[in-house]
PDB file of N, CA and C in Angstrom:
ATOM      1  N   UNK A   1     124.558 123.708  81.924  1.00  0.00           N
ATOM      2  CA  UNK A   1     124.078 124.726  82.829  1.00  0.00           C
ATOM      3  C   UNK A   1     123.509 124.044  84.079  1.00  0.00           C
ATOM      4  N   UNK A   2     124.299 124.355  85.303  1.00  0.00           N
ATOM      5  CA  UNK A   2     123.616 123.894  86.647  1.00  0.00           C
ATOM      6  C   UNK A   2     122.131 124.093  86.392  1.00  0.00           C
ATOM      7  N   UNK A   3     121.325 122.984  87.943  1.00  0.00           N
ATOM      8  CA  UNK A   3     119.908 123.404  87.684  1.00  0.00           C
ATOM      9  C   UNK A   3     119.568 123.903  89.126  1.00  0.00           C
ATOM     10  N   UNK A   4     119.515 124.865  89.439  1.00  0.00           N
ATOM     11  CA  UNK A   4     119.084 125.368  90.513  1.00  0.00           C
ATOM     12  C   UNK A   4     117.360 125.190  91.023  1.00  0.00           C
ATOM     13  N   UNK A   5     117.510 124.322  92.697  1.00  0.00           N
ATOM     14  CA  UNK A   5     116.532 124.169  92.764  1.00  0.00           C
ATOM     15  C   UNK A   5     116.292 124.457  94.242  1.00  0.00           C
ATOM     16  N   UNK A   6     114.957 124.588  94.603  1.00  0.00           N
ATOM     17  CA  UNK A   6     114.971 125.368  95.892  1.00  0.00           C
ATOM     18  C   UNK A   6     114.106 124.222  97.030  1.00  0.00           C
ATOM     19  N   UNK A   7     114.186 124.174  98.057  1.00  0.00           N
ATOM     20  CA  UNK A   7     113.285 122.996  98.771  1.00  0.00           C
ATOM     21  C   UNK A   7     112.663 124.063  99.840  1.00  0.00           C
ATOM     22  N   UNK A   8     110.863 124.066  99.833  1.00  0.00           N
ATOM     23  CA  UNK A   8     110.728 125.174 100.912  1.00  0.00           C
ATOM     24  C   UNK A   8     110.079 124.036 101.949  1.00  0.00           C
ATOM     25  N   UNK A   9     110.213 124.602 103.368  1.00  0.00           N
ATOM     26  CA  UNK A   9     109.753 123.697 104.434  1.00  0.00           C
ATOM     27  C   UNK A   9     108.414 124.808 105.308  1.00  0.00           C
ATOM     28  N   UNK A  10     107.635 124.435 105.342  1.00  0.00           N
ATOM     29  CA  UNK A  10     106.391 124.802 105.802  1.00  0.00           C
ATOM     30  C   UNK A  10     105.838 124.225 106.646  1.00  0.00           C
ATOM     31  N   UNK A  11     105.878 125.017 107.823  1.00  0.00           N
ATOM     32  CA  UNK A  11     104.914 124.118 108.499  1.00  0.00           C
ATOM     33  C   UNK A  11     103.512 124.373 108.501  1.00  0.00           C
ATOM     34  N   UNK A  12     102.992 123.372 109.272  1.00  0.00           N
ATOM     35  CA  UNK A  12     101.234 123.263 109.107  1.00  0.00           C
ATOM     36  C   UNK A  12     100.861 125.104 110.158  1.00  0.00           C
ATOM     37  N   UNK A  13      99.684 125.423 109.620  1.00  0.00           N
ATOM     38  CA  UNK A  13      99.496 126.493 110.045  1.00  0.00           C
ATOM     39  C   UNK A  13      98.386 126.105 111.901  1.00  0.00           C
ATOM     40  N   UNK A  14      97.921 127.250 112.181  1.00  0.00           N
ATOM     41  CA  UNK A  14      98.117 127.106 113.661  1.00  0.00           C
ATOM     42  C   UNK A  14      96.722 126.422 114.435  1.00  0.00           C
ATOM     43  N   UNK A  15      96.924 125.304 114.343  1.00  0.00           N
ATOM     44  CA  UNK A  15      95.972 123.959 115.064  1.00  0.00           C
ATOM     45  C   UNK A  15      95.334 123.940 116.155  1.00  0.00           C
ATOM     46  N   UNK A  16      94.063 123.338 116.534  1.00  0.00           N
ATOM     47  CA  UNK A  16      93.597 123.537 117.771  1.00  0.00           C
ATOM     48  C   UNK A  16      93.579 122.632 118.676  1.00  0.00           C
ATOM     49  N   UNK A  17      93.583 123.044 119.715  1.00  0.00           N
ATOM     50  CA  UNK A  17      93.362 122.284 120.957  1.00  0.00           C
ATOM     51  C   UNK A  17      92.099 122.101 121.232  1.00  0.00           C
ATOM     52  N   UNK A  18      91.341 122.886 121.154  1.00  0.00           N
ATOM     53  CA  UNK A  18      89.806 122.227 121.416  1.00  0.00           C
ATOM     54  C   UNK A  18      88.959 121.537 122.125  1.00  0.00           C
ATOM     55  N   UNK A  19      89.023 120.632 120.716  1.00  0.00           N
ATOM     56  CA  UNK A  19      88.370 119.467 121.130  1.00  0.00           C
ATOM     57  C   UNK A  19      88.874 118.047 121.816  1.00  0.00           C
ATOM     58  N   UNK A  20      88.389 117.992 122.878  1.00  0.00           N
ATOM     59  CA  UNK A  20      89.025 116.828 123.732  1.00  0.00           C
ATOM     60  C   UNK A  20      88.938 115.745 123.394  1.00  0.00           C
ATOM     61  N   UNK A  21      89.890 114.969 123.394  1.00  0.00           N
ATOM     62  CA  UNK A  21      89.605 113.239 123.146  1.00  0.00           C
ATOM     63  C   UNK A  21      89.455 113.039 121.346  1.00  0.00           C
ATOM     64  N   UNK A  22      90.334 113.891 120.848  1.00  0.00           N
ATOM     65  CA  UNK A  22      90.604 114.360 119.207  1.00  0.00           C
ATOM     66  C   UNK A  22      92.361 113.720 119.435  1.00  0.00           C
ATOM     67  N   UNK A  23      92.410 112.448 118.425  1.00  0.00           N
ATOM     68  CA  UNK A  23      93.534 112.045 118.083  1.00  0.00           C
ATOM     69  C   UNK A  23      94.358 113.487 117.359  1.00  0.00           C
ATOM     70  N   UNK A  24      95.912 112.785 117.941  1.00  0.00           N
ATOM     71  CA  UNK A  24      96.721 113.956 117.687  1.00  0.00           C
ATOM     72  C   UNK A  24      96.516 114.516 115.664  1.00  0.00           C
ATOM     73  N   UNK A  25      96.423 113.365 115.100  1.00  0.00           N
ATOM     74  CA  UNK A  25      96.579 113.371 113.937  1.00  0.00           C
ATOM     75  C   UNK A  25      95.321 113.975 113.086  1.00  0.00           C
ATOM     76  N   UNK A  26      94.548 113.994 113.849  1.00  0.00           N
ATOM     77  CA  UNK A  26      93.359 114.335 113.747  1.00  0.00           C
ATOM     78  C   UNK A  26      92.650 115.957 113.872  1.00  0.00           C
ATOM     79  N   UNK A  27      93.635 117.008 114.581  1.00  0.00           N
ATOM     80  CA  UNK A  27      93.383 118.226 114.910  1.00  0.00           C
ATOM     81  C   UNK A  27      93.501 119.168 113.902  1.00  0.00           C
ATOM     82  N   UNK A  28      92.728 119.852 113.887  1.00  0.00           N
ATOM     83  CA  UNK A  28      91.745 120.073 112.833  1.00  0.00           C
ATOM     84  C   UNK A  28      92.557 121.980 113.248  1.00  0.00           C
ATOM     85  N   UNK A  29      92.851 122.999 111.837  1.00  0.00           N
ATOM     86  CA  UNK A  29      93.295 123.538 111.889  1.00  0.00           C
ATOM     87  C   UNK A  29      92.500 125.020 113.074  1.00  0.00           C
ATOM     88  N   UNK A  30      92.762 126.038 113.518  1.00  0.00           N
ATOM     89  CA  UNK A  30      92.144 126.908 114.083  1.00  0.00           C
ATOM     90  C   UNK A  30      91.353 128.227 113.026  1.00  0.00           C
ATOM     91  N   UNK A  31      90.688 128.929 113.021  1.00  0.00           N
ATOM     92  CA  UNK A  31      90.647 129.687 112.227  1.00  0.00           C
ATOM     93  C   UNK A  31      91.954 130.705 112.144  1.00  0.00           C
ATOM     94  N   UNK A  32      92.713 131.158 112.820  1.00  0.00           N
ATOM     95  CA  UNK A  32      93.648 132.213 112.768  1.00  0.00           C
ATOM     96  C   UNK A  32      94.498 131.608 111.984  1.00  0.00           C
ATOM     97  N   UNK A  33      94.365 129.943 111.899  1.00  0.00           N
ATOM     98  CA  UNK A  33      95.427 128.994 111.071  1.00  0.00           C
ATOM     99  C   UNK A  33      95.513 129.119 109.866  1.00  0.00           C
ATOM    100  N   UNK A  34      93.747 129.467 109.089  1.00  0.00           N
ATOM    101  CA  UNK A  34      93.230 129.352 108.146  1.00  0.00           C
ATOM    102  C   UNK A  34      93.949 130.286 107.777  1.00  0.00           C
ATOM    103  N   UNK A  35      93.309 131.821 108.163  1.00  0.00           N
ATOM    104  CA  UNK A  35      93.748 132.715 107.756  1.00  0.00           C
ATOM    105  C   UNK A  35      94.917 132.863 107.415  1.00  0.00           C
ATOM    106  N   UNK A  36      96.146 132.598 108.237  1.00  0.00           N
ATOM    107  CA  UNK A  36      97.501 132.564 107.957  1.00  0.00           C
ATOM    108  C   UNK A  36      98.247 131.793 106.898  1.00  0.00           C
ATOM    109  N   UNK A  37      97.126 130.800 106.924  1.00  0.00           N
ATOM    110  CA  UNK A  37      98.021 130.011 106.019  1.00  0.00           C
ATOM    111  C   UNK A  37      97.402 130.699 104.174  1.00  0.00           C
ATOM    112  N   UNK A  38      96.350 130.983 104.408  1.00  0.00           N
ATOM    113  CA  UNK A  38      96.109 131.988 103.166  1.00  0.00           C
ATOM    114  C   UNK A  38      96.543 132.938 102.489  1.00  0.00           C
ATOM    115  N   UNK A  39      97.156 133.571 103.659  1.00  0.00           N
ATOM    116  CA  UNK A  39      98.090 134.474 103.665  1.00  0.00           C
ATOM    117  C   UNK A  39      99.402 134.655 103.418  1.00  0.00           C
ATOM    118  N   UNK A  40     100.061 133.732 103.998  1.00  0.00           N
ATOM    119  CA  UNK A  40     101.635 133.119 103.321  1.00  0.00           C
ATOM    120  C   UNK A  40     101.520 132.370 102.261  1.00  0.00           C
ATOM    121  N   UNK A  41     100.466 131.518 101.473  1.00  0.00           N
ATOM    122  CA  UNK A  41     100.481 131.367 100.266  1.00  0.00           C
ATOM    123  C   UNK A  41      99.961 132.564  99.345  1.00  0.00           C
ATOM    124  N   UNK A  42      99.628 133.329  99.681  1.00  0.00           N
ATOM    125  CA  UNK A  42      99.467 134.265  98.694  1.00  0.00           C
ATOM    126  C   UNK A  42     100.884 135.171  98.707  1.00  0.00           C
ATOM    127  N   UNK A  43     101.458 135.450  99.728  1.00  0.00           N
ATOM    128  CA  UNK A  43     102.861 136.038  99.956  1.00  0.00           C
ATOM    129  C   UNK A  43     103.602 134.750  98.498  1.00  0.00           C
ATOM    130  N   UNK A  44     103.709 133.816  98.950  1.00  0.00           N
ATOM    131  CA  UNK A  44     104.786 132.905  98.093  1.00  0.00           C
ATOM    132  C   UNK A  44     104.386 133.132  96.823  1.00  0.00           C
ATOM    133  N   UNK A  45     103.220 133.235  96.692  1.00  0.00           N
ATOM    134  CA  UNK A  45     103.231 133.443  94.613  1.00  0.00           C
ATOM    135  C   UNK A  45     103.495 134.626  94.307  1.00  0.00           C
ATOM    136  N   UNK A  46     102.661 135.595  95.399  1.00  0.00           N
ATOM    137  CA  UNK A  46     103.253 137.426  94.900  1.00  0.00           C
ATOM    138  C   UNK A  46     105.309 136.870  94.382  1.00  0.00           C
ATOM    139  N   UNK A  47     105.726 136.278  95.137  1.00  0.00           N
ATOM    140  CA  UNK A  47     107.273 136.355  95.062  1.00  0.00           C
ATOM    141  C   UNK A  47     107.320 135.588  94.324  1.00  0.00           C
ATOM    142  N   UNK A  48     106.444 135.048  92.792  1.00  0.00           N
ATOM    143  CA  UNK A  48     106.959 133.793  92.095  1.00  0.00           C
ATOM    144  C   UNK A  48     107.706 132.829  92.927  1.00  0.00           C
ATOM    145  N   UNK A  49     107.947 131.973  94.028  1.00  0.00           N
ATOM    146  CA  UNK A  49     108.427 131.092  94.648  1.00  0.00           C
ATOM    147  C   UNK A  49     107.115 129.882  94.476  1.00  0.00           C
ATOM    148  N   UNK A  50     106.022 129.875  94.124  1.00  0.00           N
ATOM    149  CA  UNK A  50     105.769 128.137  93.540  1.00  0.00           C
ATOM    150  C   UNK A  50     106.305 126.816  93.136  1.00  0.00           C
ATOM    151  N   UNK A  51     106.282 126.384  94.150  1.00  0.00           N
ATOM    152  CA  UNK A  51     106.496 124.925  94.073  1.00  0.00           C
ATOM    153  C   UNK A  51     106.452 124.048  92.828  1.00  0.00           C
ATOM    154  N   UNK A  52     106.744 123.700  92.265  1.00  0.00           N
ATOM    155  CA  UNK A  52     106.552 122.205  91.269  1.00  0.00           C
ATOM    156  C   UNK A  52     105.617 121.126  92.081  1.00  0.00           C
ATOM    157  N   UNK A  53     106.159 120.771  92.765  1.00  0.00           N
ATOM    158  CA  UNK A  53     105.104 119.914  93.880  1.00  0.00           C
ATOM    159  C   UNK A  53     105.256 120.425  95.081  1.00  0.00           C
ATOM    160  N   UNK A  54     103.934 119.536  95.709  1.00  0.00           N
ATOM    161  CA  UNK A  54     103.927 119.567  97.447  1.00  0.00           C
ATOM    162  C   UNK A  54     103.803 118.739  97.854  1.00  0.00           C
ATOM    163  N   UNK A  55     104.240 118.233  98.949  1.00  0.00           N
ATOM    164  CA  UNK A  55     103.887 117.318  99.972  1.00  0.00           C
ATOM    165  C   UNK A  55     103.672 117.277 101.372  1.00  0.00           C
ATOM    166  N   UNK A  56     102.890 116.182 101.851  1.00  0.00           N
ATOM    167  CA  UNK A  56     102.655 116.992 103.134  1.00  0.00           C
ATOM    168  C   UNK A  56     102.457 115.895 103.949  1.00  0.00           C
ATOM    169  N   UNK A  57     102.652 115.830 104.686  1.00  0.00           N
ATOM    170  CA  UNK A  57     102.045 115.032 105.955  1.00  0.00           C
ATOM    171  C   UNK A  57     100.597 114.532 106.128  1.00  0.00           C
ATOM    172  N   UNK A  58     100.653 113.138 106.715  1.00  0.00           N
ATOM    173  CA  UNK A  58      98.859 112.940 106.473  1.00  0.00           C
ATOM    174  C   UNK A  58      97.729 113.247 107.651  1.00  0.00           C
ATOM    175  N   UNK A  59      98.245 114.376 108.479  1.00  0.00           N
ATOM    176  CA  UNK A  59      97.507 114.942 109.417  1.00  0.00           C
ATOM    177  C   UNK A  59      96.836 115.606 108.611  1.00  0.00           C
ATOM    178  N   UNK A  60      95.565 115.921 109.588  1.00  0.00           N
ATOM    179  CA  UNK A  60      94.280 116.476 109.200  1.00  0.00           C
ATOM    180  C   UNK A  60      94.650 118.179 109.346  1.00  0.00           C
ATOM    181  N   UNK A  61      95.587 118.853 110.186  1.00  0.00           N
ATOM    182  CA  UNK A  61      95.782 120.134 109.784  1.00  0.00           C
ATOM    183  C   UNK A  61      97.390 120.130 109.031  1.00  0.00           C
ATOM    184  N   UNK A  62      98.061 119.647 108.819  1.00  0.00           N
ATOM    185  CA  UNK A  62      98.785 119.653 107.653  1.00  0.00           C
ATOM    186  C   UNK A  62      98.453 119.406 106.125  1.00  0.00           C
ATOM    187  N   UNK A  63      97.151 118.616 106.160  1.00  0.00           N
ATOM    188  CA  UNK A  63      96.699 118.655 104.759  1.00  0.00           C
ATOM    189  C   UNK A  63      95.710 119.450 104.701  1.00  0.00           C
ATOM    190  N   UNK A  64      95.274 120.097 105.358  1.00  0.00           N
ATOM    191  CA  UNK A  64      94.006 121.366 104.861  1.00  0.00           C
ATOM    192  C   UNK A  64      94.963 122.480 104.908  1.00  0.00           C
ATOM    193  N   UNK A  65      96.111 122.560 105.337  1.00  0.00           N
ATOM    194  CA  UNK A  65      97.192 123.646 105.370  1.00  0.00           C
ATOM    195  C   UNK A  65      97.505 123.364 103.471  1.00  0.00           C
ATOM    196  N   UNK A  66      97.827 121.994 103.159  1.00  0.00           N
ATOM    197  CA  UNK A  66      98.323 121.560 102.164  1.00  0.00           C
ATOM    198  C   UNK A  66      97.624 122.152 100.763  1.00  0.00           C
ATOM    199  N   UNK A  67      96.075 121.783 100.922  1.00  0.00           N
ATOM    200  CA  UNK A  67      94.923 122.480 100.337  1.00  0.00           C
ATOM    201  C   UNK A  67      94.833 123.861 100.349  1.00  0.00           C
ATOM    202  N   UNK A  68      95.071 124.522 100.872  1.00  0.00           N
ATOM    203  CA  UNK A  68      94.707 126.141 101.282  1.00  0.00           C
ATOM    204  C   UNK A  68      95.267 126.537 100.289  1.00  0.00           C
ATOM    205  N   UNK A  69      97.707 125.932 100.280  1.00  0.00           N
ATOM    206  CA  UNK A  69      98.552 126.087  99.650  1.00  0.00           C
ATOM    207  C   UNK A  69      98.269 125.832  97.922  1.00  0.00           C
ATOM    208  N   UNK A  70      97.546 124.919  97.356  1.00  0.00           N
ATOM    209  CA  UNK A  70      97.480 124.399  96.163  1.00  0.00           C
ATOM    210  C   UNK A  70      96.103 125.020  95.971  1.00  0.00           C
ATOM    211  N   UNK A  71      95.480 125.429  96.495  1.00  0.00           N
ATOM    212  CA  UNK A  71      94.015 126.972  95.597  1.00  0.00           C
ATOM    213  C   UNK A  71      94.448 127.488  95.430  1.00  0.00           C
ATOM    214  N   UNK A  72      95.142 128.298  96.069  1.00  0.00           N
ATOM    215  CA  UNK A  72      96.053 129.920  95.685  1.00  0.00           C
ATOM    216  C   UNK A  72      97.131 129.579  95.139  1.00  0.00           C
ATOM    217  N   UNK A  73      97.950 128.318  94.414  1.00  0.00           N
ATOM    218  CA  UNK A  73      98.753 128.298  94.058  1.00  0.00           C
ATOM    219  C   UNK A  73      98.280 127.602  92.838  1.00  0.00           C
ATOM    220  N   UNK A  74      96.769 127.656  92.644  1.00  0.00           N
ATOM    221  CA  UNK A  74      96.392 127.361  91.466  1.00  0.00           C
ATOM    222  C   UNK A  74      96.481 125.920  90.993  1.00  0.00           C
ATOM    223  N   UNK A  75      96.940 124.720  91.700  1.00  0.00           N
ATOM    224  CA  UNK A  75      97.439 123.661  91.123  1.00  0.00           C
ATOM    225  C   UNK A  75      96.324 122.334  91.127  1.00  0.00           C
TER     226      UNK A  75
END
């Protein structure tokens, strides 16, 4: 029996500009980011679509995006 498997691509939710003289890697998510990204992980489990794993990028708003994703996804 084939194994069907799915790869989802996400991007980091919506980052700020802010603060000046803040390395790129370093920008820190916005609140509307927060929210959103709370929000489309709770969308992805309503639809059973959970991941097995995640991975993410080692920016500072791709991994609190990353975090948001793995509370509500329980992991």
């Amino acid at each position: 029996m084939p194994i069907n498997r799915c790869l989802y691509i996400v991007r980091h939710a919506k980052s700020s500009w802010d603060l000046e003289g803040v390395a790129d890697i370093d920008r820190p998510l916005k609140l509307k980011g927060i929210r959103d990204a709370y929000e489309i992980a709770r969308r992805i489990k309503i639809d059973r679509a959970v991941p097995e794993r995640l991975v993410s990028s080692p920016a500072n708003r791709a991994l609190h995006t990353a975090i948001i994703f793995l509370r509500v996804f329980e992991m």
